[in-house]
N, C-alpha and C. Protein backbone atom coordinates (compact mmCIF):
# COMPACT_ATOMS: atom_id res chain seq x y z
N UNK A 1 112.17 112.73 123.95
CA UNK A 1 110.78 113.00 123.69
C UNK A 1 110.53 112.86 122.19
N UNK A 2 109.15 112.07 121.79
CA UNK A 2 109.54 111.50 120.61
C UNK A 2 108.07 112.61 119.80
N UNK A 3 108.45 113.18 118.58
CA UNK A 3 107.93 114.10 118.06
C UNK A 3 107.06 113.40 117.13
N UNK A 4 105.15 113.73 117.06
CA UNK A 4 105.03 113.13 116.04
C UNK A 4 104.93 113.27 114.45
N UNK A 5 105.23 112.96 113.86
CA UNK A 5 104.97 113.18 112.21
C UNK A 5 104.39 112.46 111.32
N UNK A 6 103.97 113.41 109.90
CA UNK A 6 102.81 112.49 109.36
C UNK A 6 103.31 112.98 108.12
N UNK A 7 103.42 111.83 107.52
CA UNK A 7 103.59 112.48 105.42
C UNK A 7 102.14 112.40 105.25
N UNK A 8 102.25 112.83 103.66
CA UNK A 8 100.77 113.17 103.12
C UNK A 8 100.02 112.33 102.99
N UNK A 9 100.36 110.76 103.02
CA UNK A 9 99.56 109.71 102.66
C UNK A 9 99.27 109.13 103.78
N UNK A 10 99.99 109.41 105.07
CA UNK A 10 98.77 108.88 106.61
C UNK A 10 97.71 110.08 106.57
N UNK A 11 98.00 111.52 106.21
CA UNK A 11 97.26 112.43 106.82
C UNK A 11 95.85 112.00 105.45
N UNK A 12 96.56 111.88 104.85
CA UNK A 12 94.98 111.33 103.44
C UNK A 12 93.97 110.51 104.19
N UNK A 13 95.08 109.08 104.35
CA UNK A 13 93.98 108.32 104.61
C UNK A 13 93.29 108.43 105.78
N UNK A 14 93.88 109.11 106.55
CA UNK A 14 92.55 109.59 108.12
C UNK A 14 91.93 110.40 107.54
N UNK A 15 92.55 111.44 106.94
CA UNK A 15 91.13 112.27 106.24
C UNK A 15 90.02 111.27 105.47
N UNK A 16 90.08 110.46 104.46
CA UNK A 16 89.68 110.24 103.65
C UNK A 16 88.49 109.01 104.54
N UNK A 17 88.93 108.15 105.03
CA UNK A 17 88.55 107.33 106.09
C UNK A 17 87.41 108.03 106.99
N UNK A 18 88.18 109.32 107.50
CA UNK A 18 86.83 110.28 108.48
C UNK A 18 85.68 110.30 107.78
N UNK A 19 86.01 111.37 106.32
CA UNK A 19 84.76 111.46 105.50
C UNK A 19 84.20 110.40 104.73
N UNK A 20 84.71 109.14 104.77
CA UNK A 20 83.82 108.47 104.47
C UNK A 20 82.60 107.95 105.34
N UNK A 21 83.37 107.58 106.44
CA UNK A 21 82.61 106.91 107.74
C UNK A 21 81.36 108.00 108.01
N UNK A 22 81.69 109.39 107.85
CA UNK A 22 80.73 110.53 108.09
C UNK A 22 79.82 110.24 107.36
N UNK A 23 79.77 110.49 105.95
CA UNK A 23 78.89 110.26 104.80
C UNK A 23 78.44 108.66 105.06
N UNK A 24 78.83 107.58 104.90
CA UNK A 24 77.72 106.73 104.95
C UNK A 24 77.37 106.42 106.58
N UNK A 25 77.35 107.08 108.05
CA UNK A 25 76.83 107.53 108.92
C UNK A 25 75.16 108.21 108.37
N UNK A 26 75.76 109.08 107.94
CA UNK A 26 74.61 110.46 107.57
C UNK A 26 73.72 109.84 106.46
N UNK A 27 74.55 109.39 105.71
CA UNK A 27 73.37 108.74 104.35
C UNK A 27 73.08 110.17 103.74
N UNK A 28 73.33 111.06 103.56
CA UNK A 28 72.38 112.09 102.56
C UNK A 28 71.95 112.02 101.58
N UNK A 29 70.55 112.17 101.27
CA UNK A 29 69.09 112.27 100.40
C UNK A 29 69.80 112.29 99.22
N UNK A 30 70.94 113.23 98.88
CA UNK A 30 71.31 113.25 97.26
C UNK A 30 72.03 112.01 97.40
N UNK A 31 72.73 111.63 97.71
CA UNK A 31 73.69 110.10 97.70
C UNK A 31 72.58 108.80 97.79
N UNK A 32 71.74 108.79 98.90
CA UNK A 32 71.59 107.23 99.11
C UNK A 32 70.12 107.96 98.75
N UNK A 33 69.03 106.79 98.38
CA UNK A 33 67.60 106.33 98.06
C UNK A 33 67.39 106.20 99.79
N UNK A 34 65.81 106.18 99.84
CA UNK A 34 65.20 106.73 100.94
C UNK A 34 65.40 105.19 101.80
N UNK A 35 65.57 103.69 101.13
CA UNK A 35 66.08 102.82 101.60
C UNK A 35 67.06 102.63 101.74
N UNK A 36 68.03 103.70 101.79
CA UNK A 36 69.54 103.65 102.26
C UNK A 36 70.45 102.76 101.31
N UNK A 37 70.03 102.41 100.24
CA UNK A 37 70.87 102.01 98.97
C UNK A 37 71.34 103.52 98.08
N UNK A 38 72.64 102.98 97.75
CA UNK A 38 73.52 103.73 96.77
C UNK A 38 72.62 104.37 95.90
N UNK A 39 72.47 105.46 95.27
CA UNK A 39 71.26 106.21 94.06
C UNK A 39 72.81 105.71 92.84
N UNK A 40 72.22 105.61 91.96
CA UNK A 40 72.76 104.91 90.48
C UNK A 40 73.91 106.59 89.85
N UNK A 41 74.84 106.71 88.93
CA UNK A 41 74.98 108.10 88.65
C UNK A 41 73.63 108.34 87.53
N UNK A 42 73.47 109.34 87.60
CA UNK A 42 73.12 110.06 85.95
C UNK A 42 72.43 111.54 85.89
N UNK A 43 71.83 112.00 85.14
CA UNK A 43 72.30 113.15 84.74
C UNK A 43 71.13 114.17 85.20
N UNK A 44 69.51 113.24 85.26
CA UNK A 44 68.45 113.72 86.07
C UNK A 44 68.92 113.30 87.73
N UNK A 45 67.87 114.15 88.51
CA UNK A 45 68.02 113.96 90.09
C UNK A 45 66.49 113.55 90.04
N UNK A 46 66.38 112.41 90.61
CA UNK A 46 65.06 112.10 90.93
C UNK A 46 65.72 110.73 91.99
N UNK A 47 64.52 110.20 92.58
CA UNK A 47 64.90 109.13 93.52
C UNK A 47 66.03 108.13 93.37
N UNK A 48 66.07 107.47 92.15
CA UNK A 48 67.22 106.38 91.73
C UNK A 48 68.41 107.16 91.39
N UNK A 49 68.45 108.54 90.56
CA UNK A 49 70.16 108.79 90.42
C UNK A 49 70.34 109.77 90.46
N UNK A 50 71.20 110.30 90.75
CA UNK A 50 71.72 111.27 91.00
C UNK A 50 73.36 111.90 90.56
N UNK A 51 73.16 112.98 90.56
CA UNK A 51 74.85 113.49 89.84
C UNK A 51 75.79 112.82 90.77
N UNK A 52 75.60 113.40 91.95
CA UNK A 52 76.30 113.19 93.39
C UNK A 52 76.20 111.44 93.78
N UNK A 53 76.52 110.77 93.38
CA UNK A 53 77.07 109.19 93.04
C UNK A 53 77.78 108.51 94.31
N UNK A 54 77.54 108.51 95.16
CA UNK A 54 78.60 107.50 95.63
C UNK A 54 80.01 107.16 95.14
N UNK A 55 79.34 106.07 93.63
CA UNK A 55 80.77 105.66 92.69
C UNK A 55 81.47 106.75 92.06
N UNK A 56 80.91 107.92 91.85
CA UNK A 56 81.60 109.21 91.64
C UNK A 56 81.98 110.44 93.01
N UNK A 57 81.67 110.22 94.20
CA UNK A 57 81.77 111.16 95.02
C UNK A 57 83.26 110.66 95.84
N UNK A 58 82.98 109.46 96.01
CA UNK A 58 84.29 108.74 96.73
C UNK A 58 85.82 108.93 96.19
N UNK A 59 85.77 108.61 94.90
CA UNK A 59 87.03 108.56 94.16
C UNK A 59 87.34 110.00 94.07
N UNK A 60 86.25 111.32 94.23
CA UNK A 60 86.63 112.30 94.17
C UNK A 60 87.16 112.79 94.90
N UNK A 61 87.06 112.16 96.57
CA UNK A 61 87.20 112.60 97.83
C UNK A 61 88.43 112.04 98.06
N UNK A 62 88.99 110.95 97.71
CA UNK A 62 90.13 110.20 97.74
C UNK A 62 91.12 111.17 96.76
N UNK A 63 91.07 111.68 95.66
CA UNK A 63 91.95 112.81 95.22
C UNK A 63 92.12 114.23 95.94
N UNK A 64 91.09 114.95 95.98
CA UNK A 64 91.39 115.88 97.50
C UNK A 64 91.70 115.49 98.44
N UNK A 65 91.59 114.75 99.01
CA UNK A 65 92.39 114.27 100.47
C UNK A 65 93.52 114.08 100.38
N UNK A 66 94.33 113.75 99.23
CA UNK A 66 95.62 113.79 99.01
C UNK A 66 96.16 115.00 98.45
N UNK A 67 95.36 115.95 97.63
CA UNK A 67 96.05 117.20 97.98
C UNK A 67 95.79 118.04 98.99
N UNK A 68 95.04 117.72 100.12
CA UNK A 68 94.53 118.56 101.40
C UNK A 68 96.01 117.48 102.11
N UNK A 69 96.15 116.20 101.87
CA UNK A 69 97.41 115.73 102.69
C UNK A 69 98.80 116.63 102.32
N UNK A 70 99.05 116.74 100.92
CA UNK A 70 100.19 117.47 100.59
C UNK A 70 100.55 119.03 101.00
N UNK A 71 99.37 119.47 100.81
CA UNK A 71 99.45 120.82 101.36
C UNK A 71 99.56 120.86 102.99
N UNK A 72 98.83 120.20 103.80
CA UNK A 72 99.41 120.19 105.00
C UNK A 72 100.57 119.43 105.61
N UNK A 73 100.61 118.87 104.95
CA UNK A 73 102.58 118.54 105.20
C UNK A 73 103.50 119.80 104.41
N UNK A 74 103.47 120.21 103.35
CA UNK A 74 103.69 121.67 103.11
C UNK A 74 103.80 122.66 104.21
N UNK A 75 102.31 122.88 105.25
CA UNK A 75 102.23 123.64 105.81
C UNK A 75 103.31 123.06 107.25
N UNK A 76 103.66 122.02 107.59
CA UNK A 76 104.24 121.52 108.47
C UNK A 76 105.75 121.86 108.56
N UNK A 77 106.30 121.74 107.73
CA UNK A 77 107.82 121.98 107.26
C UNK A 77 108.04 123.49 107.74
């Protein structure tokens, strides 16, 4: 009977993969413009940009997902 296992970098990228597919599913108002294009970064929130970036939210999500992968392989052992 064959047991399954996962190091931290399959469990990342399904994490990371889920929440992406979720987020551009959902589109949310702070991320995308009301035409479903990317909002620009910067430092006001008004229609075109926003803190919450796309080009800044992703790369952020891709570093937690690898320590949410490490810690649950942690928790696995």
């Amino acid at each position: 009977m064959a047991v399954f296992t996962a190091n931290r970098w399959q469990i990342a990228l399904v994490l990371y993969v889920v929440v992406m597919m979720v987020i551009l599913l959902v589109k949310p108002a702070m991320m995308f413009t009301v035409e479903n294009a990317p909002k620009q970064w910067g430092a006001e929130t008004n229609e075109t940009t926003s803190v919450f970036s796309p080009m800044i939210v992703f790369p952020v999500l891709a570093i937690i997902s690898y320590y949410v992968g490490v810690w649950l392989e942690l928790m696995m052992d």
